[in-house]
PDB file of N, CA and C in Angstrom:
ATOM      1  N   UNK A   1     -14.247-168.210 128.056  1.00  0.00           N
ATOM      2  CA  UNK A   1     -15.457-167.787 128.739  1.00  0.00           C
ATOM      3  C   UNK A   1     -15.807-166.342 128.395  1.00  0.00           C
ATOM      4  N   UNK A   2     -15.054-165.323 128.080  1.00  0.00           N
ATOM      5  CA  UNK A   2     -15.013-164.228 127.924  1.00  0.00           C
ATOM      6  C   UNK A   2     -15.410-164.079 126.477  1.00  0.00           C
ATOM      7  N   UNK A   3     -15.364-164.999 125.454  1.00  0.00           N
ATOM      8  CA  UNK A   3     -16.343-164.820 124.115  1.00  0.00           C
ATOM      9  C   UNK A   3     -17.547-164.998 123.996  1.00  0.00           C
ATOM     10  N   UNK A   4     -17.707-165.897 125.721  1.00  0.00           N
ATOM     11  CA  UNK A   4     -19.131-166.266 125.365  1.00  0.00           C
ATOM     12  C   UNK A   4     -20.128-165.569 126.242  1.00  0.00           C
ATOM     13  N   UNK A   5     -19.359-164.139 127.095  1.00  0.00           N
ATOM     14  CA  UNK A   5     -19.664-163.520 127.583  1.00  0.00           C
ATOM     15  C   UNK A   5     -20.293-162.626 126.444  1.00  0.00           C
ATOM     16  N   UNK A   6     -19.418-161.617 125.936  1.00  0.00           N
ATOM     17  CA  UNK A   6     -19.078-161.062 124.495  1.00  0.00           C
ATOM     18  C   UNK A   6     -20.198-161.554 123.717  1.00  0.00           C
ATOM     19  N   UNK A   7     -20.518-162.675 123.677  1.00  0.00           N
ATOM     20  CA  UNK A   7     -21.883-163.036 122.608  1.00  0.00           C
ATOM     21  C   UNK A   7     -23.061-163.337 123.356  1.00  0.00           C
ATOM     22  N   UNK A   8     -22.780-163.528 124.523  1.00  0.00           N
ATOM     23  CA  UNK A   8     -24.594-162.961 125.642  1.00  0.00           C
ATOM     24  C   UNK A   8     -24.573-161.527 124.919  1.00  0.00           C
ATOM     25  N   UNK A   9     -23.753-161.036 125.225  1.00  0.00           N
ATOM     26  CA  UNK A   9     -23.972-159.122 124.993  1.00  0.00           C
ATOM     27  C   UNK A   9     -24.640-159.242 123.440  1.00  0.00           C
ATOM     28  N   UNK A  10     -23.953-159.546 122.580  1.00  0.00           N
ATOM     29  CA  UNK A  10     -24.151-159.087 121.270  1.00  0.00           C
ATOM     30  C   UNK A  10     -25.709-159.897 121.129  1.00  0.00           C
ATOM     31  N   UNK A  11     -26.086-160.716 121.306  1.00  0.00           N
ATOM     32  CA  UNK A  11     -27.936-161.668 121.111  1.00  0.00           C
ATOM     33  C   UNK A  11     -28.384-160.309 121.935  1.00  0.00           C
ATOM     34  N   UNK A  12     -27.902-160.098 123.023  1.00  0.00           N
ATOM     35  CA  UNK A  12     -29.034-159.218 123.476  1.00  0.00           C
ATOM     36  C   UNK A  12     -29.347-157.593 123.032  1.00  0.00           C
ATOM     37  N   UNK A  13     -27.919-157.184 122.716  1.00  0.00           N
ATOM     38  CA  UNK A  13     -28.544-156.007 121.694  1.00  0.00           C
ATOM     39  C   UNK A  13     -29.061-156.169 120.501  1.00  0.00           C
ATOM     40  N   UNK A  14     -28.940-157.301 119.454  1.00  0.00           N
ATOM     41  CA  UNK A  14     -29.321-157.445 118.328  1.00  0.00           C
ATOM     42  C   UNK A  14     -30.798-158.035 118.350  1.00  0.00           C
ATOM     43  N   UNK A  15     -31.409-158.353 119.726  1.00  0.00           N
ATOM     44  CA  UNK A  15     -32.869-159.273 120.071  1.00  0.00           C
ATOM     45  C   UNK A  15     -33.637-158.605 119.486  1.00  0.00           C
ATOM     46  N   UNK A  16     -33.721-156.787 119.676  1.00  0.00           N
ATOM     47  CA  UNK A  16     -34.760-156.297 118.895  1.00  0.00           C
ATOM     48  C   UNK A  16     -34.940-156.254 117.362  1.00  0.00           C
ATOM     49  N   UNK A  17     -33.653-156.578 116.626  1.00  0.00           N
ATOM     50  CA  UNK A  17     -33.409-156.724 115.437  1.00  0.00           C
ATOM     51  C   UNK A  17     -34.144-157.653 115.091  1.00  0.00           C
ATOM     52  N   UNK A  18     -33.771-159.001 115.362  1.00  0.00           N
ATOM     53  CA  UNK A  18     -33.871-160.164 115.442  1.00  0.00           C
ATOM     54  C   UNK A  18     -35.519-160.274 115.192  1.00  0.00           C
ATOM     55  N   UNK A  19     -35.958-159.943 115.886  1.00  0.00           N
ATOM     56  CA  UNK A  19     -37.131-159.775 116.085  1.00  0.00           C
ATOM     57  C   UNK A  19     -38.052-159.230 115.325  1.00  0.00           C
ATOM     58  N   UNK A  20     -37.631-158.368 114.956  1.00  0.00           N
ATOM     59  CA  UNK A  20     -37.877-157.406 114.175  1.00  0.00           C
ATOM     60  C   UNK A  20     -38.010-157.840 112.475  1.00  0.00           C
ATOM     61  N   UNK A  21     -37.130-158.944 112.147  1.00  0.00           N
ATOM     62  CA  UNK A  21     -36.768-159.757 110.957  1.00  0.00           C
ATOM     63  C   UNK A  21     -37.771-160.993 111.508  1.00  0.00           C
ATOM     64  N   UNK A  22     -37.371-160.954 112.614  1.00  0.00           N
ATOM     65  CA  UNK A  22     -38.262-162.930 112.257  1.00  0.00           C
ATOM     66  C   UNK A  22     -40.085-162.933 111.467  1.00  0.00           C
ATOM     67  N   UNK A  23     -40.632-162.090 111.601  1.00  0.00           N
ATOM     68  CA  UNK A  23     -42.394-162.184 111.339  1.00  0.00           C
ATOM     69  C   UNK A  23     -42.502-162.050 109.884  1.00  0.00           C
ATOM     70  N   UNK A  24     -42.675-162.284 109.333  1.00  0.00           N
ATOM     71  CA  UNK A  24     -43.332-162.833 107.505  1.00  0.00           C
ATOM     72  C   UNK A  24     -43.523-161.745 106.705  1.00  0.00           C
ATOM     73  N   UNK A  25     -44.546-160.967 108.115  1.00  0.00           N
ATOM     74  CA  UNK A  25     -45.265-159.545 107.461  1.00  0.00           C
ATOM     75  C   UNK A  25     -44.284-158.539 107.585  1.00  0.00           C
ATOM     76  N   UNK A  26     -42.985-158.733 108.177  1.00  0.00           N
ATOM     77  CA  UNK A  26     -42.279-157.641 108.484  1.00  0.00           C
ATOM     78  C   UNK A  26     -40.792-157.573 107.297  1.00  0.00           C
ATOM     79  N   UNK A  27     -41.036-159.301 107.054  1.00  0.00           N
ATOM     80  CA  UNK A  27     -40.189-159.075 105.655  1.00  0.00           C
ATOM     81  C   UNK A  27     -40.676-158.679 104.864  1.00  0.00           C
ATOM     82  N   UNK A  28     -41.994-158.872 104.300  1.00  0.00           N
ATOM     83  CA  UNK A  28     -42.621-158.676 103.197  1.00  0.00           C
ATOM     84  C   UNK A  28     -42.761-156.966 102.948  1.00  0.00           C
ATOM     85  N   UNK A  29     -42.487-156.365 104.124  1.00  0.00           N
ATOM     86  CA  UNK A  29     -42.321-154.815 104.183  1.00  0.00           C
ATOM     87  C   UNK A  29     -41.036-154.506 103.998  1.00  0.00           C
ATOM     88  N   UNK A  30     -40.067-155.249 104.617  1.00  0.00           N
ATOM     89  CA  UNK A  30     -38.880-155.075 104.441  1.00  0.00           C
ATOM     90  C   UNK A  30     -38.471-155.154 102.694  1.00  0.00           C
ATOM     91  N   UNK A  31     -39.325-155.977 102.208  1.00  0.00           N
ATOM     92  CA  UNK A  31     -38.429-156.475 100.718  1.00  0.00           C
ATOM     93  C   UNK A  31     -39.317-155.413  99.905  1.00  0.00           C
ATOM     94  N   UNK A  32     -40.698-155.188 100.069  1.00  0.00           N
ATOM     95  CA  UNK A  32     -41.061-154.058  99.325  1.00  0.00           C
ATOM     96  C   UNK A  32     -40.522-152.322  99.458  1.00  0.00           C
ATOM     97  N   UNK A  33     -39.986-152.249 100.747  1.00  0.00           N
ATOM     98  CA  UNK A  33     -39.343-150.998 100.860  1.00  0.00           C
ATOM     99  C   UNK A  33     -37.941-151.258  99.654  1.00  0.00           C
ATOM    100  N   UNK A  34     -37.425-152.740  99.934  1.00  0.00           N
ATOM    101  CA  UNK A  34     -35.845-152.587  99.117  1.00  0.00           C
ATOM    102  C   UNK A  34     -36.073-152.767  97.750  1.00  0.00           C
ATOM    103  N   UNK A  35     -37.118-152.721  97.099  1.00  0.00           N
ATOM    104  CA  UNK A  35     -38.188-152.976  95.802  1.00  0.00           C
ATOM    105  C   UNK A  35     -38.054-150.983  95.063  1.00  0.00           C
ATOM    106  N   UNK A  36     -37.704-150.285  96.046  1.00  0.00           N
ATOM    107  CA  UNK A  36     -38.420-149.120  96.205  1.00  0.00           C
ATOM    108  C   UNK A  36     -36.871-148.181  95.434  1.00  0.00           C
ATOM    109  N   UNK A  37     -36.525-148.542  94.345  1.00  0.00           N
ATOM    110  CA  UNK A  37     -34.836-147.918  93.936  1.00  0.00           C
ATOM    111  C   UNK A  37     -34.871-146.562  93.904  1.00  0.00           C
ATOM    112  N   UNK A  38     -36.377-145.886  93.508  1.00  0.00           N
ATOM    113  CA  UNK A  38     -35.793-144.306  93.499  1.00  0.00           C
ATOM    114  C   UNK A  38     -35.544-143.790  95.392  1.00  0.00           C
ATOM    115  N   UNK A  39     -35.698-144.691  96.567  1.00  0.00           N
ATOM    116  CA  UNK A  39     -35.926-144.346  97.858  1.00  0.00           C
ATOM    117  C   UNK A  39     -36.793-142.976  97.918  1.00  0.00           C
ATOM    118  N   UNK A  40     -37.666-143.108  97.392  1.00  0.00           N
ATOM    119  CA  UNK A  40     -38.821-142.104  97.594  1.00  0.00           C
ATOM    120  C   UNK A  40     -39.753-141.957  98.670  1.00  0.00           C
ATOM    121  N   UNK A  41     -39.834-143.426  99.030  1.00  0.00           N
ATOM    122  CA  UNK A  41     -40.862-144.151 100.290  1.00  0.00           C
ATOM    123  C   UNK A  41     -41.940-144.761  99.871  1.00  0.00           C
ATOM    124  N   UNK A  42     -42.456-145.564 100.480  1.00  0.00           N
ATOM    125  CA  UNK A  42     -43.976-146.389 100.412  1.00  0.00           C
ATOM    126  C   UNK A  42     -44.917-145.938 101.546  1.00  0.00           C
ATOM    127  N   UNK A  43     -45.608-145.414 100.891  1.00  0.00           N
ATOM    128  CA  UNK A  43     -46.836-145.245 101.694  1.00  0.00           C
ATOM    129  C   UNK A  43     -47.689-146.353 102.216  1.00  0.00           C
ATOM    130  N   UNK A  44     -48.217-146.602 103.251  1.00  0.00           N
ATOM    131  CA  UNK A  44     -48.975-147.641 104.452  1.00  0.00           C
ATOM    132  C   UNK A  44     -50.012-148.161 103.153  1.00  0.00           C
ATOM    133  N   UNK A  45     -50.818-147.728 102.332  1.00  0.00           N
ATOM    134  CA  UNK A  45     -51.980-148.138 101.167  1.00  0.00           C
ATOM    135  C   UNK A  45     -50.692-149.107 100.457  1.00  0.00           C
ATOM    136  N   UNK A  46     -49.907-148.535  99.913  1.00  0.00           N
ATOM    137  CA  UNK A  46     -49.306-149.517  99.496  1.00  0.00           C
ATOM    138  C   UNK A  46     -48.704-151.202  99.806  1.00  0.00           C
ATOM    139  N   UNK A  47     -48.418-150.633 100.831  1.00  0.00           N
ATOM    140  CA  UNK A  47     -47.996-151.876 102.119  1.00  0.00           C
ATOM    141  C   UNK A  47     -49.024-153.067 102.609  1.00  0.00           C
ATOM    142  N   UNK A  48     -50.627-152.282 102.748  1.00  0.00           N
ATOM    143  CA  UNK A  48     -51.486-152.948 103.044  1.00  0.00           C
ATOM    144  C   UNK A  48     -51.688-154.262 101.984  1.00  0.00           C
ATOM    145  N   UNK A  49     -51.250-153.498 100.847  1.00  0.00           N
ATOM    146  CA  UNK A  49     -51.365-154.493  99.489  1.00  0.00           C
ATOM    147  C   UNK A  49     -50.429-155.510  99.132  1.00  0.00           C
ATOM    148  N   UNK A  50     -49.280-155.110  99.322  1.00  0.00           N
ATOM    149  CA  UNK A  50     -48.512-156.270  99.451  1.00  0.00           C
ATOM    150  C   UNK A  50     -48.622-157.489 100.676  1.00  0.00           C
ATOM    151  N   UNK A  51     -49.137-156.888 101.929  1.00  0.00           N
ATOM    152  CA  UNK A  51     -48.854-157.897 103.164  1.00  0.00           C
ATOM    153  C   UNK A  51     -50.299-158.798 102.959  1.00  0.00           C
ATOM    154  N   UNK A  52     -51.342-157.680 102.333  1.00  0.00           N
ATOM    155  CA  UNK A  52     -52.527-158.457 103.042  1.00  0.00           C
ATOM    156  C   UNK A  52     -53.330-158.252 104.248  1.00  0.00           C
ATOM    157  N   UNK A  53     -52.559-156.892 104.841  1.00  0.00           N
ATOM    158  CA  UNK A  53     -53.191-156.659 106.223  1.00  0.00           C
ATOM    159  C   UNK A  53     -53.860-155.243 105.981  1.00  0.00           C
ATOM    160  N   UNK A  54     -54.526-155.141 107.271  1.00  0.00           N
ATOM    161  CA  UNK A  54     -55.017-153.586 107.253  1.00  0.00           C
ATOM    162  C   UNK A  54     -54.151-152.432 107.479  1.00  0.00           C
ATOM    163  N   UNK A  55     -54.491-151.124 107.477  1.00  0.00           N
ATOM    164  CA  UNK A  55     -53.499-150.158 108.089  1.00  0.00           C
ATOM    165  C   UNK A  55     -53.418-150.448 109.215  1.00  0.00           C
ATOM    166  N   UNK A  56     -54.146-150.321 110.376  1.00  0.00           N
ATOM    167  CA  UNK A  56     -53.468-150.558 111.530  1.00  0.00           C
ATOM    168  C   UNK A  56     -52.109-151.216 111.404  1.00  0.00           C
ATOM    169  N   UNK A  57     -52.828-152.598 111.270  1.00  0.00           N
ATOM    170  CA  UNK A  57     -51.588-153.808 111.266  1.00  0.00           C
ATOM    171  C   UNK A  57     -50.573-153.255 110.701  1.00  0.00           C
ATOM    172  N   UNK A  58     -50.380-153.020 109.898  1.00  0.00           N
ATOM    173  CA  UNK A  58     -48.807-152.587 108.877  1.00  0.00           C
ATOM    174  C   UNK A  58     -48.365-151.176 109.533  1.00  0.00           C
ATOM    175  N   UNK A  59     -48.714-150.192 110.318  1.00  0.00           N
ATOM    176  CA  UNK A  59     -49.034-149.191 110.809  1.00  0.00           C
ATOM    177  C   UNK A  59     -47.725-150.087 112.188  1.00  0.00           C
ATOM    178  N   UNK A  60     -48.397-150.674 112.632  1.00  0.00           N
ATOM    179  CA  UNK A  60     -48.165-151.777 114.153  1.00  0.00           C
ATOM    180  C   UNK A  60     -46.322-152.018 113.376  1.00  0.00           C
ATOM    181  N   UNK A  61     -46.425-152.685 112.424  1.00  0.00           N
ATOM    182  CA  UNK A  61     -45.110-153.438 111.885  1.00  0.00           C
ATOM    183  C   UNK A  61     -44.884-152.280 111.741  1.00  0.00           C
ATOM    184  N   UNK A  62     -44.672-151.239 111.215  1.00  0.00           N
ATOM    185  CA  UNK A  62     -43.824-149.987 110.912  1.00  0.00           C
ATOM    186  C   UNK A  62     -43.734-149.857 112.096  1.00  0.00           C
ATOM    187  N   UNK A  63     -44.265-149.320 112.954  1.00  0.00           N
ATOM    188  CA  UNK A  63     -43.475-148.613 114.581  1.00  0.00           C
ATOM    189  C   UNK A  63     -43.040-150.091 115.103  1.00  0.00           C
ATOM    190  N   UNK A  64     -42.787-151.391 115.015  1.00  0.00           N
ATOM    191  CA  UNK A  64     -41.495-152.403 115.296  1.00  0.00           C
ATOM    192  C   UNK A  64     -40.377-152.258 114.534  1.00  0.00           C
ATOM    193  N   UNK A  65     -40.444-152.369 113.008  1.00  0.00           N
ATOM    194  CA  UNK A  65     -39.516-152.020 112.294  1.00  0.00           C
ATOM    195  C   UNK A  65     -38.504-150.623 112.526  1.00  0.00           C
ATOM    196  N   UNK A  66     -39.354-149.796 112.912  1.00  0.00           N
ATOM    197  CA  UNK A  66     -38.855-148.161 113.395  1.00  0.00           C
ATOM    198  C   UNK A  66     -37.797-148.512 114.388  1.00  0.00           C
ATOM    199  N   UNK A  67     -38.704-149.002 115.211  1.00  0.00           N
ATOM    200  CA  UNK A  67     -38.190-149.384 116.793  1.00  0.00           C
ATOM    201  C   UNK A  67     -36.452-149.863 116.913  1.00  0.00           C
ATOM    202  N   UNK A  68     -36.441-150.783 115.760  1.00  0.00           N
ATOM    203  CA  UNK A  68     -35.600-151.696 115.530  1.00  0.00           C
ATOM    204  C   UNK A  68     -34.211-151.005 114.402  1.00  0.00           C
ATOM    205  N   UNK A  69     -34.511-149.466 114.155  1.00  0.00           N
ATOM    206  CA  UNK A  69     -33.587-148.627 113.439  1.00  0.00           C
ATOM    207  C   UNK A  69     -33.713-149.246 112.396  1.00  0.00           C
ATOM    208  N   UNK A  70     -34.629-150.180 111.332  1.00  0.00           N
ATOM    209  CA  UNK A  70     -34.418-150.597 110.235  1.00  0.00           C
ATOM    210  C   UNK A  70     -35.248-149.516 109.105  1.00  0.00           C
ATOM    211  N   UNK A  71     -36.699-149.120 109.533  1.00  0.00           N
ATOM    212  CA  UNK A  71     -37.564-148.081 109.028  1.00  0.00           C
ATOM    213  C   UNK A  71     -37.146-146.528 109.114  1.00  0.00           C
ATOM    214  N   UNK A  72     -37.288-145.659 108.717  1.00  0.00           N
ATOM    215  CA  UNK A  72     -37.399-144.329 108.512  1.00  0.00           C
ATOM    216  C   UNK A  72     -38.958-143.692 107.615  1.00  0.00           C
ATOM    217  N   UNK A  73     -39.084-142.577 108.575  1.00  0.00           N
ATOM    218  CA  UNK A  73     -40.614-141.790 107.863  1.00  0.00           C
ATOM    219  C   UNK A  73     -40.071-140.576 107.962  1.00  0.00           C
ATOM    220  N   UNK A  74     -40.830-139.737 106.173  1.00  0.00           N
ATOM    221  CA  UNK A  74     -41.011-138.600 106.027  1.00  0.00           C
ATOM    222  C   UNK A  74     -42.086-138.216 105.617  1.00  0.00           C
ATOM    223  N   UNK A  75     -42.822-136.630 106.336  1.00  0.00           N
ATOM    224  CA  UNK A  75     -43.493-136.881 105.760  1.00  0.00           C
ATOM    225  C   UNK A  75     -44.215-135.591 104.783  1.00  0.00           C
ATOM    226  N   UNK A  76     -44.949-135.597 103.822  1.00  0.00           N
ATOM    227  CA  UNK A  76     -44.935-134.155 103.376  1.00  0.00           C
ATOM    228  C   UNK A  76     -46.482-134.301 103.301  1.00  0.00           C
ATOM    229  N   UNK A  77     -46.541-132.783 104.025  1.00  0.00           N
ATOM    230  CA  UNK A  77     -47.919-132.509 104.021  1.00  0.00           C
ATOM    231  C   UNK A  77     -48.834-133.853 105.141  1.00  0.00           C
ATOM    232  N   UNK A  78     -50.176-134.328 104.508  1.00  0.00           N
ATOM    233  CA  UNK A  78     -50.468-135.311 105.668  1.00  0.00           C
ATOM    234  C   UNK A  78     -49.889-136.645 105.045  1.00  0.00           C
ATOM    235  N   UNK A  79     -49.275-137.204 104.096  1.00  0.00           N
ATOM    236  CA  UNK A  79     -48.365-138.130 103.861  1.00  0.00           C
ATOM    237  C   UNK A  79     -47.583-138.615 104.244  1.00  0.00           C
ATOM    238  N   UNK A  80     -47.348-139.843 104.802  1.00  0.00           N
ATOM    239  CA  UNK A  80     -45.844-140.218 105.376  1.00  0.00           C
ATOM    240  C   UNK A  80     -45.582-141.231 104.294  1.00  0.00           C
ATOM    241  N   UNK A  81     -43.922-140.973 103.987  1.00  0.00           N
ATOM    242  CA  UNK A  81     -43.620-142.078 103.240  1.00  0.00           C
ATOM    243  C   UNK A  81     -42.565-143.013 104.066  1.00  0.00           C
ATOM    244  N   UNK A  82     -42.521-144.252 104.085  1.00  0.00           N
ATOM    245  CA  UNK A  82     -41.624-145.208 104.574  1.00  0.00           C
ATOM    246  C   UNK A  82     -40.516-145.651 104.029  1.00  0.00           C
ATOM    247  N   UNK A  83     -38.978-146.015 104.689  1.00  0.00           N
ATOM    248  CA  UNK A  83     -37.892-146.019 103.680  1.00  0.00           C
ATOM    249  C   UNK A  83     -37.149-146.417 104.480  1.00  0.00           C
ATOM    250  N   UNK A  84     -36.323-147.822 104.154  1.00  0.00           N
ATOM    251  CA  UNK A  84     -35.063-147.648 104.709  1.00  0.00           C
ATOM    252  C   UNK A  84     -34.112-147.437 105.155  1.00  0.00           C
ATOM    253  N   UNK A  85     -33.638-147.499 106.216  1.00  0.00           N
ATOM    254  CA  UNK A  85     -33.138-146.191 107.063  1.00  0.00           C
ATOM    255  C   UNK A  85     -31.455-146.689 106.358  1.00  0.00           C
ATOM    256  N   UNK A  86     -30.406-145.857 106.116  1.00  0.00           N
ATOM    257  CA  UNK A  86     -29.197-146.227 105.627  1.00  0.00           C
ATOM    258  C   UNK A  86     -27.955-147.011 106.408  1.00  0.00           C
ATOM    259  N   UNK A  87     -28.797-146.389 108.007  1.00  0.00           N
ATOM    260  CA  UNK A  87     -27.421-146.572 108.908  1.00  0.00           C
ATOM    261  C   UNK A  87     -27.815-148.428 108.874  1.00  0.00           C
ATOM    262  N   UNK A  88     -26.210-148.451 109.185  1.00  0.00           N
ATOM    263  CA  UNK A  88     -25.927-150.438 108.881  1.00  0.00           C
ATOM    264  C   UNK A  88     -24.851-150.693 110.399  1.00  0.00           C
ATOM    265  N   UNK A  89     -24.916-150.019 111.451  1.00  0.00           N
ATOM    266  CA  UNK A  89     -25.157-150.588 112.287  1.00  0.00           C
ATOM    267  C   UNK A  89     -24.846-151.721 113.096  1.00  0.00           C
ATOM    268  N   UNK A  90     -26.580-151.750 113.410  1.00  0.00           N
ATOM    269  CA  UNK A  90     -27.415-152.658 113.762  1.00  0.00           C
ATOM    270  C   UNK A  90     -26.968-153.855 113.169  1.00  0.00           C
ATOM    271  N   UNK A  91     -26.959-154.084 111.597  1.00  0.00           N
ATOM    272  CA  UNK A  91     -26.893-154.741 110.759  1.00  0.00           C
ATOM    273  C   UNK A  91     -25.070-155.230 110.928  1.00  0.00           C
ATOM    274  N   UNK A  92     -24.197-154.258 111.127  1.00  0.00           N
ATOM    275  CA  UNK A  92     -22.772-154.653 111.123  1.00  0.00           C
ATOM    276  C   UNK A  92     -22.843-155.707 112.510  1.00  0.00           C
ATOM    277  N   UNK A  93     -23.090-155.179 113.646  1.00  0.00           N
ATOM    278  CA  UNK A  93     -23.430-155.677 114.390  1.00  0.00           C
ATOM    279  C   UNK A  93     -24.208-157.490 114.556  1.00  0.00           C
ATOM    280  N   UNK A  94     -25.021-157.181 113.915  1.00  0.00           N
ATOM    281  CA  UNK A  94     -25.561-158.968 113.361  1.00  0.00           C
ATOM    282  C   UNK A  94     -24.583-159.665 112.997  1.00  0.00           C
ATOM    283  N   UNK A  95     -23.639-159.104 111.799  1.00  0.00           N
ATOM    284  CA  UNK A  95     -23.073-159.668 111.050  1.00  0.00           C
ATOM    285  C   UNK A  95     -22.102-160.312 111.721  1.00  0.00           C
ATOM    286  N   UNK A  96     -21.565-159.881 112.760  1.00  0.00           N
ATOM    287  CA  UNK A  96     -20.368-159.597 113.479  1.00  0.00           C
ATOM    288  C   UNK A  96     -20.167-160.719 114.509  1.00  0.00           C
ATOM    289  N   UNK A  97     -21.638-160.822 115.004  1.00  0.00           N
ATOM    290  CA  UNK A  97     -22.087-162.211 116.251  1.00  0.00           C
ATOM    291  C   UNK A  97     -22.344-163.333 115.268  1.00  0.00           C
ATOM    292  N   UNK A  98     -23.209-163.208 114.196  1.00  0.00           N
ATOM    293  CA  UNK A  98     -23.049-164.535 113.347  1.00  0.00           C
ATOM    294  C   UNK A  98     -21.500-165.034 112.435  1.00  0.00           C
ATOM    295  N   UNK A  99     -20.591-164.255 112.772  1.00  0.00           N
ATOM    296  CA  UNK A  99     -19.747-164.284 112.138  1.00  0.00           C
ATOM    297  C   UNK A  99     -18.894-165.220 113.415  1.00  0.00           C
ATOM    298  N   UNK A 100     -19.199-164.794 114.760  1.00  0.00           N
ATOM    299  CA  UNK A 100     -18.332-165.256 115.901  1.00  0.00           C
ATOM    300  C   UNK A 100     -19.127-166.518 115.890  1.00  0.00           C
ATOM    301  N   UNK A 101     -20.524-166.403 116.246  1.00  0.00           N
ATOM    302  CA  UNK A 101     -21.224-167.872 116.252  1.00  0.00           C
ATOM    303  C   UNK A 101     -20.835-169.153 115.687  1.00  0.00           C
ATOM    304  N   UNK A 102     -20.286-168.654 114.035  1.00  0.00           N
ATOM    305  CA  UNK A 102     -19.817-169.443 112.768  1.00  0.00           C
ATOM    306  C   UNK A 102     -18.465-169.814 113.556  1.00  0.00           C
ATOM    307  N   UNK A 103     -17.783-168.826 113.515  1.00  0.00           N
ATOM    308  CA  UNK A 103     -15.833-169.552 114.247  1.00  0.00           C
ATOM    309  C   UNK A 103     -15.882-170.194 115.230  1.00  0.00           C
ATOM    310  N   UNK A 104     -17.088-170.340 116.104  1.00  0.00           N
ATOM    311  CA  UNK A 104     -17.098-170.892 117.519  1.00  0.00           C
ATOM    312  C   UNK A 104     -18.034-172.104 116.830  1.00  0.00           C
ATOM    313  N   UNK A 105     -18.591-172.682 116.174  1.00  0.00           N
ATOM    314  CA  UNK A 105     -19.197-173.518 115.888  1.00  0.00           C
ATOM    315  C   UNK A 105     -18.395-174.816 114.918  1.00  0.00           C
ATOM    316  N   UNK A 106     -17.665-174.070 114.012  1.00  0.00           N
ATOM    317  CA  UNK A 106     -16.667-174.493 113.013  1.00  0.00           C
ATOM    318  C   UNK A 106     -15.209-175.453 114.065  1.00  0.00           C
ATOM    319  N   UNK A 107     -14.718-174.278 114.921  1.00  0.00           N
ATOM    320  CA  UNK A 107     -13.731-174.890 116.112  1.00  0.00           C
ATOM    321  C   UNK A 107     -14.256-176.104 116.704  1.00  0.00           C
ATOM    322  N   UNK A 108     -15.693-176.399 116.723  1.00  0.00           N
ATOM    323  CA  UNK A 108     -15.558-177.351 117.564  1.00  0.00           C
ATOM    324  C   UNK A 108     -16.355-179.021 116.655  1.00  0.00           C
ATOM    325  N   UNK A 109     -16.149-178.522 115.676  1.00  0.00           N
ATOM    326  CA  UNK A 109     -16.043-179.899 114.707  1.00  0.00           C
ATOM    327  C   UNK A 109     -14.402-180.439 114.307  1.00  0.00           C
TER     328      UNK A 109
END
């Protein structure tokens, strides 16, 4: 009972993650930031072009993505560039409940 306590906890800190990954437009930002090898950043014009949306919108997905510790902004001058944030986390964390999910799922076949 106490693992499955342990994995209420872990869904509910990782929900904003989660979340954060599930929407189409938020991968499609996600995979063009990891597109990005010198980590220089992508600017929102750029973004608009890959998703298909306006600034606002991609503007909207950047402060979820932010939200969610996956985004980072710098910015120089009136420029912001967008970038992958390094810390892994969040991300160890995912790994960690789908990893328990898997042993608790596997045990009972």
């Amino acid at each position: 009972m106490a693992k499955f306590t342990a994995l209420k906890e872990a869904f509910s800190t990782c929900s904003d993650f989660l979340i954060a990954l599930g929407d189409e437009k938020r991968q499609a930002i996600i995979i063009r930031l990891l597109e990005d090898q010198a980590c220089q950043g992508v600017r929102v014009n750029e973004l608009t072009e890959v998703t298909q949306l306006s600034r606002p919108a991609v503007s909207h997905h950047l402060k979820i993505l932010k939200a969610a510790q996956l985004v980072q902004c710098r910015s120089i001058g009136t420029k912001n560039y967008y970038y992958l944030t390094h810390e892994t986390q969040t991300l160890d964390k995912l790994q960690q409940m789908l990893n328990d999910v898997t042993k608790i799922m596997t045990r009972s076949n």
